[in-house]
PDB file of N, CA and C in Angstrom:
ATOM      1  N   UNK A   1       0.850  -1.173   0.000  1.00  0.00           N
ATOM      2  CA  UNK A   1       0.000   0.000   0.000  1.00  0.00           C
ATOM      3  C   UNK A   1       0.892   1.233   0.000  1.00  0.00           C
ATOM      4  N   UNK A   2       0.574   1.921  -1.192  1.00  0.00           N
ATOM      5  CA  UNK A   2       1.660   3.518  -0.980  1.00  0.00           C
ATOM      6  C   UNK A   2       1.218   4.475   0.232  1.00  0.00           C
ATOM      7  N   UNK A   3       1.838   5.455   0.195  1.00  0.00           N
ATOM      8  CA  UNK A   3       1.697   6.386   1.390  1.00  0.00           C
ATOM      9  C   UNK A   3       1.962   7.651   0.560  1.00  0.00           C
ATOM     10  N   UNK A   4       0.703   9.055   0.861  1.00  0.00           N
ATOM     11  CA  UNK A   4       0.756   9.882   0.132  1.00  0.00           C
ATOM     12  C   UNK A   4       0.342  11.037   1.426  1.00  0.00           C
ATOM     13  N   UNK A   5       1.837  12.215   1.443  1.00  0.00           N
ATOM     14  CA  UNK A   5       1.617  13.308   1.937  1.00  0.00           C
ATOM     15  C   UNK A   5       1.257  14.552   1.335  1.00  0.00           C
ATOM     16  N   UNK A   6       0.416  14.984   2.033  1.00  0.00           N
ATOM     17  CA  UNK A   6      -0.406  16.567   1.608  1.00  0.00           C
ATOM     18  C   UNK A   6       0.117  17.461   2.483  1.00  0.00           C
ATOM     19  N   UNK A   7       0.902  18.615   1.765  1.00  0.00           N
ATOM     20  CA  UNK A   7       2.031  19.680   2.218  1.00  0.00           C
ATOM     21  C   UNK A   7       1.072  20.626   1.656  1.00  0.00           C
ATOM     22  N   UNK A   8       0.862  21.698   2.543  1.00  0.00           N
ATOM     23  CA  UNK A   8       0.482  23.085   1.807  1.00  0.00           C
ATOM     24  C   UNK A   8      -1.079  23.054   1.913  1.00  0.00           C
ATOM     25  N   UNK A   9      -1.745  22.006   2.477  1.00  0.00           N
ATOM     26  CA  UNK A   9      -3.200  22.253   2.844  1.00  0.00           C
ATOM     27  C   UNK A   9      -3.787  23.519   3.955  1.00  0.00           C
ATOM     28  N   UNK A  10      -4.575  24.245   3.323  1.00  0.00           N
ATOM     29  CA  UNK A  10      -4.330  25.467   4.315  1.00  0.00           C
ATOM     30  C   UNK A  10      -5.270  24.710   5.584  1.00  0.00           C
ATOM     31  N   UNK A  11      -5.530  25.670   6.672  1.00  0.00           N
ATOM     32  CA  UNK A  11      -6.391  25.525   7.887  1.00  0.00           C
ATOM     33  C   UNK A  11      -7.492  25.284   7.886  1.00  0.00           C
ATOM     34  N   UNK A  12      -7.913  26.339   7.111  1.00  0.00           N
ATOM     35  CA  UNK A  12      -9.346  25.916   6.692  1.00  0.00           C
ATOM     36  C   UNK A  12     -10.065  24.748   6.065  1.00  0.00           C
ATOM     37  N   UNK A  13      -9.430  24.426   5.015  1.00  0.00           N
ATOM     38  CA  UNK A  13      -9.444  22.924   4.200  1.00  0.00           C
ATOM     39  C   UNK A  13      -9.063  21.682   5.062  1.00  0.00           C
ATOM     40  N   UNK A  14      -8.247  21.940   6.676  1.00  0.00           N
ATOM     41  CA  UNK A  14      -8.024  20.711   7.066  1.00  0.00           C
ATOM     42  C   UNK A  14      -9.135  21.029   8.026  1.00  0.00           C
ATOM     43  N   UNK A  15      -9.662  21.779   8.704  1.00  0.00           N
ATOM     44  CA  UNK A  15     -10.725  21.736   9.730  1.00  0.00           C
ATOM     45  C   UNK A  15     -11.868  21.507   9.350  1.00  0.00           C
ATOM     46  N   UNK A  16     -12.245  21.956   8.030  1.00  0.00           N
ATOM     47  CA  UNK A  16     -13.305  21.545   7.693  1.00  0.00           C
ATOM     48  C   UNK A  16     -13.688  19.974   7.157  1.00  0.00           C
ATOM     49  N   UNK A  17     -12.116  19.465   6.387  1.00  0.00           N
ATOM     50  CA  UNK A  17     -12.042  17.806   7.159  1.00  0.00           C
ATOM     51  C   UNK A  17     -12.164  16.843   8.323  1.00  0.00           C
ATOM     52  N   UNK A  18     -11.814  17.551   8.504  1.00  0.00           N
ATOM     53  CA  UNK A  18     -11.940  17.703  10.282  1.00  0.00           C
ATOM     54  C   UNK A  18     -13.274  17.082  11.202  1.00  0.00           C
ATOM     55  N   UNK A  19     -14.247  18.544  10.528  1.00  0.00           N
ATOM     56  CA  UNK A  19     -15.734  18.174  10.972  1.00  0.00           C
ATOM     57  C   UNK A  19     -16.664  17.237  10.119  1.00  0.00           C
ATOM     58  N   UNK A  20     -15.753  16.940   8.983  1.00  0.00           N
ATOM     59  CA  UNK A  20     -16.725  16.059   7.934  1.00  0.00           C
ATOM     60  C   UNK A  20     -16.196  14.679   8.538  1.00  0.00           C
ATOM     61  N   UNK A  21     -14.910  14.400   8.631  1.00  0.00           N
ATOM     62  CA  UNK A  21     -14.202  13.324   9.455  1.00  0.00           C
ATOM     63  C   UNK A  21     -15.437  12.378  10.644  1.00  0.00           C
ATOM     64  N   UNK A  22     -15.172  13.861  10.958  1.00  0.00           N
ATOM     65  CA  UNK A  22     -16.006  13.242  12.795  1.00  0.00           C
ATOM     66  C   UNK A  22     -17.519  13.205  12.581  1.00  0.00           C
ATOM     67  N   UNK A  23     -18.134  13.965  11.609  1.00  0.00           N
ATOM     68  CA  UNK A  23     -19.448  13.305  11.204  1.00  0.00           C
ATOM     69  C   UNK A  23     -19.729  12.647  10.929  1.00  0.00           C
ATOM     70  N   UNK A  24     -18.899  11.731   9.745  1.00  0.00           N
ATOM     71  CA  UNK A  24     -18.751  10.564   9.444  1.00  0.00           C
ATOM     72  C   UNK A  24     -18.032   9.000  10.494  1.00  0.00           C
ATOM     73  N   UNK A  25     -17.891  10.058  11.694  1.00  0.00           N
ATOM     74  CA  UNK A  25     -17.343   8.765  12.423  1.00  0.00           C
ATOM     75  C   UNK A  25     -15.606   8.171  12.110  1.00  0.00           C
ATOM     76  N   UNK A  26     -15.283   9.269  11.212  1.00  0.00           N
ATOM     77  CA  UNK A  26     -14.279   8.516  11.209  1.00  0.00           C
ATOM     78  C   UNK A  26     -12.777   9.228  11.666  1.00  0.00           C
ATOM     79  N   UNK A  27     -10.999   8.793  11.589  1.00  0.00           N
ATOM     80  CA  UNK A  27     -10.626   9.415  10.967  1.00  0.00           C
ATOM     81  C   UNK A  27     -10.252  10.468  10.444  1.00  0.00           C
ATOM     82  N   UNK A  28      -9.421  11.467  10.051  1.00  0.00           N
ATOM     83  CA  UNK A  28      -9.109  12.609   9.137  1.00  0.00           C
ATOM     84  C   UNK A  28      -8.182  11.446   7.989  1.00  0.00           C
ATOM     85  N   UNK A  29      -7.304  10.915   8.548  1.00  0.00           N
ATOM     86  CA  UNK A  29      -6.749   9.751   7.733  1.00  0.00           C
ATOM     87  C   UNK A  29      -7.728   8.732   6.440  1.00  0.00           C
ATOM     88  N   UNK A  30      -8.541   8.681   7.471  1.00  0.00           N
ATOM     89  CA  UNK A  30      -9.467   7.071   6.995  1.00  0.00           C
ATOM     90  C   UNK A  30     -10.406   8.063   6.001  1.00  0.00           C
ATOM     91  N   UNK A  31     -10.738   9.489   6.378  1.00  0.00           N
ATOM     92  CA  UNK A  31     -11.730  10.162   5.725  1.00  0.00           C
ATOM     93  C   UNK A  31     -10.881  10.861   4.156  1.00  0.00           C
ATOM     94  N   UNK A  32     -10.293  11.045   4.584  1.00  0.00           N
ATOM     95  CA  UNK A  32      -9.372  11.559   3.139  1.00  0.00           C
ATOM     96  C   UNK A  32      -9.176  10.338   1.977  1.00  0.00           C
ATOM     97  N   UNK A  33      -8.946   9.263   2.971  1.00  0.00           N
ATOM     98  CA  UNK A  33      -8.446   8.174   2.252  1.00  0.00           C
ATOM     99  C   UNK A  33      -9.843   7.798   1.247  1.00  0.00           C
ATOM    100  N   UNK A  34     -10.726   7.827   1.783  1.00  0.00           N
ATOM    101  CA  UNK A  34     -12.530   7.712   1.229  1.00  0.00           C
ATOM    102  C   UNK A  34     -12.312   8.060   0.104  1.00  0.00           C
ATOM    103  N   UNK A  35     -12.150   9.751   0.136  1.00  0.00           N
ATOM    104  CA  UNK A  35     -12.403  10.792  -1.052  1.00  0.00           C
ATOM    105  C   UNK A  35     -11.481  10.336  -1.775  1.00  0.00           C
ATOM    106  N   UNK A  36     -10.667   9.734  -1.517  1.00  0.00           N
ATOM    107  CA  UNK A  36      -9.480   9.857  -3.087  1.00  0.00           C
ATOM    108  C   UNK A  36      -9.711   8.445  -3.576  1.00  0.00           C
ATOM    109  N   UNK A  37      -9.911   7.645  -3.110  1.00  0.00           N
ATOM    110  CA  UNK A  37     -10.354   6.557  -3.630  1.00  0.00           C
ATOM    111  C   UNK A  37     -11.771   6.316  -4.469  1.00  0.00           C
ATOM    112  N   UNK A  38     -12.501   7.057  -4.031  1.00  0.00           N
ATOM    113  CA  UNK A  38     -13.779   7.319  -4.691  1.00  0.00           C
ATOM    114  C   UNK A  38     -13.429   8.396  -6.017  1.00  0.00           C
ATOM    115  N   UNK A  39     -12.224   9.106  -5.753  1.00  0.00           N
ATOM    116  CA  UNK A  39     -12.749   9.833  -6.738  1.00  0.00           C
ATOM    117  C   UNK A  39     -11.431   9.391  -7.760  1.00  0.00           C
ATOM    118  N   UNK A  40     -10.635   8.048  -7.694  1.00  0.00           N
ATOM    119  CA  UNK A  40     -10.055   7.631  -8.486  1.00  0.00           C
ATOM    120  C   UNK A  40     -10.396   6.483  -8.920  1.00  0.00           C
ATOM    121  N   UNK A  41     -11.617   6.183  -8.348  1.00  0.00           N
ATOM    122  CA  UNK A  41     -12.617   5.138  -9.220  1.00  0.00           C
ATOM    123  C   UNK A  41     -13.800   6.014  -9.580  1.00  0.00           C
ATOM    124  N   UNK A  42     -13.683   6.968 -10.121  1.00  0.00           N
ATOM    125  CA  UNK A  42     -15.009   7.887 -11.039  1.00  0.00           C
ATOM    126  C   UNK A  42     -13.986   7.605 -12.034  1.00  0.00           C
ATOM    127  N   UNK A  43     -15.220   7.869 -13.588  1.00  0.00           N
ATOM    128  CA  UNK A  43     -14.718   7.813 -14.461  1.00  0.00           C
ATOM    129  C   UNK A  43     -14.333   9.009 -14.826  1.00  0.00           C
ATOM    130  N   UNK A  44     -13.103   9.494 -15.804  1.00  0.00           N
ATOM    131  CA  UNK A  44     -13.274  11.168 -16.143  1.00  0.00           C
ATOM    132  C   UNK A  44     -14.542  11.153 -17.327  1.00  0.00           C
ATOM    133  N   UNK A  45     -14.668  12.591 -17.276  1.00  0.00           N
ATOM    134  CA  UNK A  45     -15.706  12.878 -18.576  1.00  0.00           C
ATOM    135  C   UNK A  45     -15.250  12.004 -19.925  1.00  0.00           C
ATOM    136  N   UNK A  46     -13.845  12.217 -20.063  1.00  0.00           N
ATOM    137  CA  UNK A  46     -13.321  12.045 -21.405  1.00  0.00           C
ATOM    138  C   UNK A  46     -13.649  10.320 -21.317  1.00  0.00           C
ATOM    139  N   UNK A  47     -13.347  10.061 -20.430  1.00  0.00           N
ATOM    140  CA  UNK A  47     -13.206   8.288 -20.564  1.00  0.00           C
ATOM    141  C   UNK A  47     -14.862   7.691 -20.838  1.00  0.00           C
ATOM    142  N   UNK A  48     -15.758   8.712 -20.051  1.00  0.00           N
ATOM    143  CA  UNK A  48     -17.436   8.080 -20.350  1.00  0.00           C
ATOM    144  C   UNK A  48     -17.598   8.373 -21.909  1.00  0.00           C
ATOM    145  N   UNK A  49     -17.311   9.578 -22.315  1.00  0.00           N
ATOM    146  CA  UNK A  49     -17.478  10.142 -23.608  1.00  0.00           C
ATOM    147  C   UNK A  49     -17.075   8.624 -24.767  1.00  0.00           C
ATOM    148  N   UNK A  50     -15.610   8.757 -24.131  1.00  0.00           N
ATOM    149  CA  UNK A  50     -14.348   7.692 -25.308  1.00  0.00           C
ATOM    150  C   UNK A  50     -15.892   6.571 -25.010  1.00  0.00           C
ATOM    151  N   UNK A  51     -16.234   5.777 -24.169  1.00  0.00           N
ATOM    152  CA  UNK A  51     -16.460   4.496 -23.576  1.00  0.00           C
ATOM    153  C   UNK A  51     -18.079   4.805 -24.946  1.00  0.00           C
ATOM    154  N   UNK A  52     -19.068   5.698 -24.492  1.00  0.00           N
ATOM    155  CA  UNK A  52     -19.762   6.026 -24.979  1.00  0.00           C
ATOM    156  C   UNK A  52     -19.493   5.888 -26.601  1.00  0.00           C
ATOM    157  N   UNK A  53     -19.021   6.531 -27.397  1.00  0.00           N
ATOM    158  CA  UNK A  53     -18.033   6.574 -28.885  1.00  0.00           C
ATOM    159  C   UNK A  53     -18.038   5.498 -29.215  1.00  0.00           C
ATOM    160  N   UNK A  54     -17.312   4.061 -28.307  1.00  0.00           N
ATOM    161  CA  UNK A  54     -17.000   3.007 -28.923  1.00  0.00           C
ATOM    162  C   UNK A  54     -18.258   2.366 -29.076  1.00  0.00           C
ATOM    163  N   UNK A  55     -19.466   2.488 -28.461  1.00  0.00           N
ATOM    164  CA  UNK A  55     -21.002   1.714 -28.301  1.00  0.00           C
ATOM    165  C   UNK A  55     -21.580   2.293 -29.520  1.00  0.00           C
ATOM    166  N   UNK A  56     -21.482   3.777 -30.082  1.00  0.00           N
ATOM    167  CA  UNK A  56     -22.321   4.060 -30.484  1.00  0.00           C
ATOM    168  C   UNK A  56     -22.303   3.481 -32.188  1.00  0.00           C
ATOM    169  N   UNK A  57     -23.154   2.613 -32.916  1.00  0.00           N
ATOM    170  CA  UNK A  57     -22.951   1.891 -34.168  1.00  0.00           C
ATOM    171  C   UNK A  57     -23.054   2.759 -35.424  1.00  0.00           C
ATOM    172  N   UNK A  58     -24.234   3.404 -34.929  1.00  0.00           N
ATOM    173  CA  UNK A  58     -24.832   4.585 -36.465  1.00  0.00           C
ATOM    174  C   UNK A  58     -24.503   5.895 -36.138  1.00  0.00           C
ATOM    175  N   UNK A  59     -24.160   6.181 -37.327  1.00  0.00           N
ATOM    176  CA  UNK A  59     -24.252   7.715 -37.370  1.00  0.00           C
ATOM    177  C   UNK A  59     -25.210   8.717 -37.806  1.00  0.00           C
ATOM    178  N   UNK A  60     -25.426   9.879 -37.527  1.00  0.00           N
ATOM    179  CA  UNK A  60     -26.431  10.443 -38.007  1.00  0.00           C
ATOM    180  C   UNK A  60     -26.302  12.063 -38.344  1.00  0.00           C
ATOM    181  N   UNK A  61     -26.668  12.411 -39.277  1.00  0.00           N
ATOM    182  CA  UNK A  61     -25.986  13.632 -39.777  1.00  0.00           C
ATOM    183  C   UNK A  61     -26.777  14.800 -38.715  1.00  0.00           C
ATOM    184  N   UNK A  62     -26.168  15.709 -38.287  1.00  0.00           N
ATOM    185  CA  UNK A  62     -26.895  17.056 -37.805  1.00  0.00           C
ATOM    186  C   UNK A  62     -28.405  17.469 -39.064  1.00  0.00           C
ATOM    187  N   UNK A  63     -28.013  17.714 -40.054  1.00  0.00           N
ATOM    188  CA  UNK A  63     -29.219  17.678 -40.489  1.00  0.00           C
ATOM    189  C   UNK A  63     -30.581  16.397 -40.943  1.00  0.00           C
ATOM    190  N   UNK A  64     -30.013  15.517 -40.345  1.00  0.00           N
ATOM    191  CA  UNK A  64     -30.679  14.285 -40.553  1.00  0.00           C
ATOM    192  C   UNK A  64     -31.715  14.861 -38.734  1.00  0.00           C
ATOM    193  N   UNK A  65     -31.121  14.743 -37.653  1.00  0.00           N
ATOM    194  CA  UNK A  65     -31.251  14.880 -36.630  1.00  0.00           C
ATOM    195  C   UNK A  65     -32.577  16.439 -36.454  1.00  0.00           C
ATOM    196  N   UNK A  66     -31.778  17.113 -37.237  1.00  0.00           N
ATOM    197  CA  UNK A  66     -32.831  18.447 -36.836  1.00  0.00           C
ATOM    198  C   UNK A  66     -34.360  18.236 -37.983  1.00  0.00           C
ATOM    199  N   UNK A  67     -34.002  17.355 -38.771  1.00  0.00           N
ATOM    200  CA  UNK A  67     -35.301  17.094 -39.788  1.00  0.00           C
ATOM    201  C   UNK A  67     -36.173  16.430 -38.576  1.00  0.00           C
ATOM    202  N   UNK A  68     -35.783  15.474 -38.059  1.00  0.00           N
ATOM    203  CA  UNK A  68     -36.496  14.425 -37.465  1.00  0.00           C
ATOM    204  C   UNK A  68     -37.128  15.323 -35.749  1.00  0.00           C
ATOM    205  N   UNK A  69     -36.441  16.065 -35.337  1.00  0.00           N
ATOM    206  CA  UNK A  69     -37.047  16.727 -34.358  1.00  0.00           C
ATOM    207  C   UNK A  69     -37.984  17.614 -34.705  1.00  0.00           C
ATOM    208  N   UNK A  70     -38.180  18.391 -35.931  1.00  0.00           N
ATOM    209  CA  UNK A  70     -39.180  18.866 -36.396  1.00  0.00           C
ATOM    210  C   UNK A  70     -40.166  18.610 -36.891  1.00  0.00           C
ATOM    211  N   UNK A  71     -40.021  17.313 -37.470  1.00  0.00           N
ATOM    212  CA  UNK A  71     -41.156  16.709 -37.835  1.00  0.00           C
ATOM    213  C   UNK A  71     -41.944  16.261 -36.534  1.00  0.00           C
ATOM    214  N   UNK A  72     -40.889  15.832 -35.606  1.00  0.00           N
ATOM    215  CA  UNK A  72     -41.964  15.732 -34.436  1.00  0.00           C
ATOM    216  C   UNK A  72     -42.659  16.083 -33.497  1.00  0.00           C
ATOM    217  N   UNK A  73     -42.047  17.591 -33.769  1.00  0.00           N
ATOM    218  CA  UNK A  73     -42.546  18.977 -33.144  1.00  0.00           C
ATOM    219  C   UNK A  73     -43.879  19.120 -34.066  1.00  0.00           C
ATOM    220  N   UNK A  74     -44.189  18.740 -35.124  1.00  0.00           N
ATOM    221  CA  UNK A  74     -45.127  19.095 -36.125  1.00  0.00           C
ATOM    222  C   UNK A  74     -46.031  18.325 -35.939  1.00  0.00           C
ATOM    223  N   UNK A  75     -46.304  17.201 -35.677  1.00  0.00           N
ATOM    224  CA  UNK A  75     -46.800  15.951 -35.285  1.00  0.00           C
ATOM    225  C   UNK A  75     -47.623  16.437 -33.713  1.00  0.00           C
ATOM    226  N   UNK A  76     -46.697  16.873 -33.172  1.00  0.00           N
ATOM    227  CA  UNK A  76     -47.265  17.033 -31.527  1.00  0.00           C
ATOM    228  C   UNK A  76     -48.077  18.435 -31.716  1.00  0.00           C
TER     229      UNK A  76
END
């Protein structure tokens, strides 16, 4: 397991860990450790986008797209 220090966190940013820590019951350690793990298992935008891209089969032209919303604006 690595070990990662945070230099330069001001006062404010650690106290207010602090009280989220102890709300949660836990930790300032165990609570930090949460957030970065959670937020290095989110996907980035780019990666849902890429992931999204590879699923998508058909293409469809912008003006193919704005025909078909109008017609169904016309319809309704």
């Amino acid at each position: 397991m690595a070990t990662l220090h945070v230099h330069d966190l001001s006062d404010g940013a650690l106290a207010e860990l602090t009280v989220r820590a102890a709300r949660s019951r836990q930790s300032v350690q165990a609570y930090a450790r949460t957030l970065l793990e959670q937020e290095a298992a989110t996907p980035t935008t780019e990666n849902v986008i890429a992931r999204i891209r590879e699923r998508v089969t058909a293409r469809l032209s912008a003006s193919v797209a704005i025909a078909d919303v109008q017609s169904g604006r016309e319809r309704a």
